[in-house]
N, C-alpha and C. Protein backbone atom coordinates (compact mmCIF):
# COMPACT_ATOMS: atom_id res chain seq x y z
N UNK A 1 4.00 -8.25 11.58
CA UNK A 1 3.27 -7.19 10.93
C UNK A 1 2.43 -7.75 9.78
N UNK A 2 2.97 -8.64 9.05
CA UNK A 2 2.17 -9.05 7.98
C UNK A 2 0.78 -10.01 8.19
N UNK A 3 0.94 -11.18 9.39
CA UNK A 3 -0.29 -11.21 9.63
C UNK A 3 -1.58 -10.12 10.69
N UNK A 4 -0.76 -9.17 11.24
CA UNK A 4 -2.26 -7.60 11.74
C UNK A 4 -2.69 -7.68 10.29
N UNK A 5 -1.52 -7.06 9.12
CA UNK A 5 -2.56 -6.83 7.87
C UNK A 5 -3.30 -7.43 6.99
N UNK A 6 -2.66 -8.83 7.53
CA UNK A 6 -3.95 -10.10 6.85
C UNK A 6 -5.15 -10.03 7.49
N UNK A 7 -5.24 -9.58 8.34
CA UNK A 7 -6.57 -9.59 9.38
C UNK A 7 -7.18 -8.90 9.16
N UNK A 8 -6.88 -7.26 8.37
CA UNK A 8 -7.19 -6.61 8.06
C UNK A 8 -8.28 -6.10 6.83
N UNK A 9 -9.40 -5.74 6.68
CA UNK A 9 -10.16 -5.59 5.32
C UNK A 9 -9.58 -4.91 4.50
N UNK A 10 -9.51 -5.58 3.01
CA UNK A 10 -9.39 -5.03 2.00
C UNK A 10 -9.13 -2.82 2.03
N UNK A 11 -10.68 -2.95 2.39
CA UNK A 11 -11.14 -1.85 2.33
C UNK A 11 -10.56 -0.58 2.90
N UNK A 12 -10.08 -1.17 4.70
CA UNK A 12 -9.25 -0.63 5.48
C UNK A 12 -7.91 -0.34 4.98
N UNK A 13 -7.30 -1.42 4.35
CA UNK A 13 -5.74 -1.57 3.64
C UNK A 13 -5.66 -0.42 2.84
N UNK A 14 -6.80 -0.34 1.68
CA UNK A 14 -6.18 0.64 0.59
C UNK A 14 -6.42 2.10 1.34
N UNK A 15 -7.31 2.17 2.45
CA UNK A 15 -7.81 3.70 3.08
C UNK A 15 -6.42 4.12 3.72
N UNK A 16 -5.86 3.11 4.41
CA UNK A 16 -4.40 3.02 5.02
C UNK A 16 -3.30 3.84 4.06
N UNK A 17 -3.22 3.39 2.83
CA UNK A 17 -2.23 3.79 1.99
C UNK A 17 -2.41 5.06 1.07
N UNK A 18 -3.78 5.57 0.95
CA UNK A 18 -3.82 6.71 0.33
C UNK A 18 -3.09 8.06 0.87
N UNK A 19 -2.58 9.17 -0.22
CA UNK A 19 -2.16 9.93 -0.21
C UNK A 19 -2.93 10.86 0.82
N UNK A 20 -1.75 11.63 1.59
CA UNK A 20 -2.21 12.44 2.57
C UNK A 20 -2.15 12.06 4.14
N UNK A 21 -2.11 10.47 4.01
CA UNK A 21 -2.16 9.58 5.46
C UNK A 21 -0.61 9.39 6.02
N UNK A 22 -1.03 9.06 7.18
CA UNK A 22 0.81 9.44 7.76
C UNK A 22 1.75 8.04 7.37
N UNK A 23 0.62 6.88 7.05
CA UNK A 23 1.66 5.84 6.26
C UNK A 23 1.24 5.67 4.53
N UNK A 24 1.45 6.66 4.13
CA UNK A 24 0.42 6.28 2.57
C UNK A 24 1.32 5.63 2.02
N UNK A 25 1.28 5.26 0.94
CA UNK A 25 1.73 4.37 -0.09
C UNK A 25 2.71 5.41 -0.52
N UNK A 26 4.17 5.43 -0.74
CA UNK A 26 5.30 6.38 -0.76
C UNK A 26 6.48 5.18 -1.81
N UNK A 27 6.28 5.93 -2.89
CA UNK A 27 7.54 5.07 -4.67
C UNK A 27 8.30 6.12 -4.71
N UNK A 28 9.06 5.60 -5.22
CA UNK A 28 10.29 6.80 -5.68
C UNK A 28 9.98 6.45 -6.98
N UNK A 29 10.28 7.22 -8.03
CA UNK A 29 10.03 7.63 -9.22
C UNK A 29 10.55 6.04 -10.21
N UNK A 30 11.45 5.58 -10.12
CA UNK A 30 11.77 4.29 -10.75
C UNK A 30 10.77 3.03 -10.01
N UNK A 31 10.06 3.48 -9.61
CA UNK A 31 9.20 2.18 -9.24
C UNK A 31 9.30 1.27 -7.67
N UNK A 32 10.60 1.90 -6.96
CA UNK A 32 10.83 1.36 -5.62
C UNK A 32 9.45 1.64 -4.49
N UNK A 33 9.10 0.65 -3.76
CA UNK A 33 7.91 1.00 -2.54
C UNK A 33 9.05 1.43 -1.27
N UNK A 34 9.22 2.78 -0.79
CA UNK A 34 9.83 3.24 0.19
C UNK A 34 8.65 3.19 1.36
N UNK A 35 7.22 2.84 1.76
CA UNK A 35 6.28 2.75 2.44
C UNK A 35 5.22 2.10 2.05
N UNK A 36 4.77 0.95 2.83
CA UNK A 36 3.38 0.10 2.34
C UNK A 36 3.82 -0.88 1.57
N UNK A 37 5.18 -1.85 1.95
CA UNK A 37 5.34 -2.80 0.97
C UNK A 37 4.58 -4.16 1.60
N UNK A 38 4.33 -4.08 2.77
CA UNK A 38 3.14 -5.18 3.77
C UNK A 38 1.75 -5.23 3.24
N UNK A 39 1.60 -3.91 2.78
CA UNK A 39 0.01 -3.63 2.52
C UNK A 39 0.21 -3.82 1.28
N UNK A 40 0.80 -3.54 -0.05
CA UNK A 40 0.57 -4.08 -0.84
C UNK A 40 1.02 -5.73 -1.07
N UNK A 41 1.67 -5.98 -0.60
CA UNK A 41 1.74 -8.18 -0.55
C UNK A 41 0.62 -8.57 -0.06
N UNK A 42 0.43 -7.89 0.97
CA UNK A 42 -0.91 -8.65 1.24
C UNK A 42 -2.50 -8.28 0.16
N UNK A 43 -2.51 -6.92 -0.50
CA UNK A 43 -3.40 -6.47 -1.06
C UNK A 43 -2.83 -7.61 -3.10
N UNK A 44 -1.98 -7.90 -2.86
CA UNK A 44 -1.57 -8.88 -4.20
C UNK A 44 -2.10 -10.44 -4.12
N UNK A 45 -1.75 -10.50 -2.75
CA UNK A 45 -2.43 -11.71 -2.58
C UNK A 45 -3.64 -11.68 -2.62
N UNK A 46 -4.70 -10.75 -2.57
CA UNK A 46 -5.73 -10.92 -2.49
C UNK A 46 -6.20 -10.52 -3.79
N UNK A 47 -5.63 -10.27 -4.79
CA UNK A 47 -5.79 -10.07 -6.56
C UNK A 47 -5.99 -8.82 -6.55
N UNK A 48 -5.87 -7.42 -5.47
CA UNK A 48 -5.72 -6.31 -5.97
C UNK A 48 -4.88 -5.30 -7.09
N UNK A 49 -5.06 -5.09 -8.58
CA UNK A 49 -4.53 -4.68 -8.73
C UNK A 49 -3.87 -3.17 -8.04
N UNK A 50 -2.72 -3.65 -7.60
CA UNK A 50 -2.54 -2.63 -6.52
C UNK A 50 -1.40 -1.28 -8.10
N UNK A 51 -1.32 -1.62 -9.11
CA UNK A 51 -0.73 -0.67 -9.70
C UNK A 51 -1.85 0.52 -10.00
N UNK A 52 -2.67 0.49 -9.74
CA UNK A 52 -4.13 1.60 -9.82
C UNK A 52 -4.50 2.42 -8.76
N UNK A 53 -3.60 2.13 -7.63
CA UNK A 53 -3.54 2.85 -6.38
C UNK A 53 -2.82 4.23 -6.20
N UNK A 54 -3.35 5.56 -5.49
CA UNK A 54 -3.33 6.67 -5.99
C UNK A 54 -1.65 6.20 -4.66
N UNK A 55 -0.83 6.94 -4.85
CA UNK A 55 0.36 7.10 -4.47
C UNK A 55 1.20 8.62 -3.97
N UNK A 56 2.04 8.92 -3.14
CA UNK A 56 3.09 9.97 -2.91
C UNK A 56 4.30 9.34 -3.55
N UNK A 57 4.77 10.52 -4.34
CA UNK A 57 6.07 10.21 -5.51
C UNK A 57 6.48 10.68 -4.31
N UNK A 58 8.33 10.01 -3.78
CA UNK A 58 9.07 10.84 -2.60
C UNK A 58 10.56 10.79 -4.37
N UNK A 59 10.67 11.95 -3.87
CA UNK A 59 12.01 11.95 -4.66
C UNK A 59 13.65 11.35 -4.08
C-alpha cells in the first residue's frame, strides 16, 4: 500500500483525505490517526506539513 501512495500526486493524497470522503483523514481527539496513516508518511516525506490538514474528529 505504501508504495500505490508513493506513486501517487501530492495533490491527489491530500483530496483523498479530506473530510466528507469515504477514507478521509479520521484522529481521535488525543492526537491518534485511526485512518490515513499511509497518506500522511508518505505526505511527511514529502515535507507536507500535514498538521494543517482539515480532518474528522471520531470520538
Amino acid at each position: 500500500m505504501l508504495e500505490y501512495w508513493r506513486r501517487q500526486s501530492t495533490a491527489t493524497i491530500v483530496e483523498s483525505l479530506q473530510p466528507g470522503r469515504v477514507e478521509s483523514l479520521q484522529v481521535k481527539p488525543d492526537g491518534r490517526i485511526m485512518n490515513g496513516n499511509t497518506r500522511i508518511k508518505v505526505l511527511e516525506e514529502r515535507g507536507v506539513d500535514v498538521n494543517r490538514l482539515p480532518l474528522d474528529l471520531t470520538p
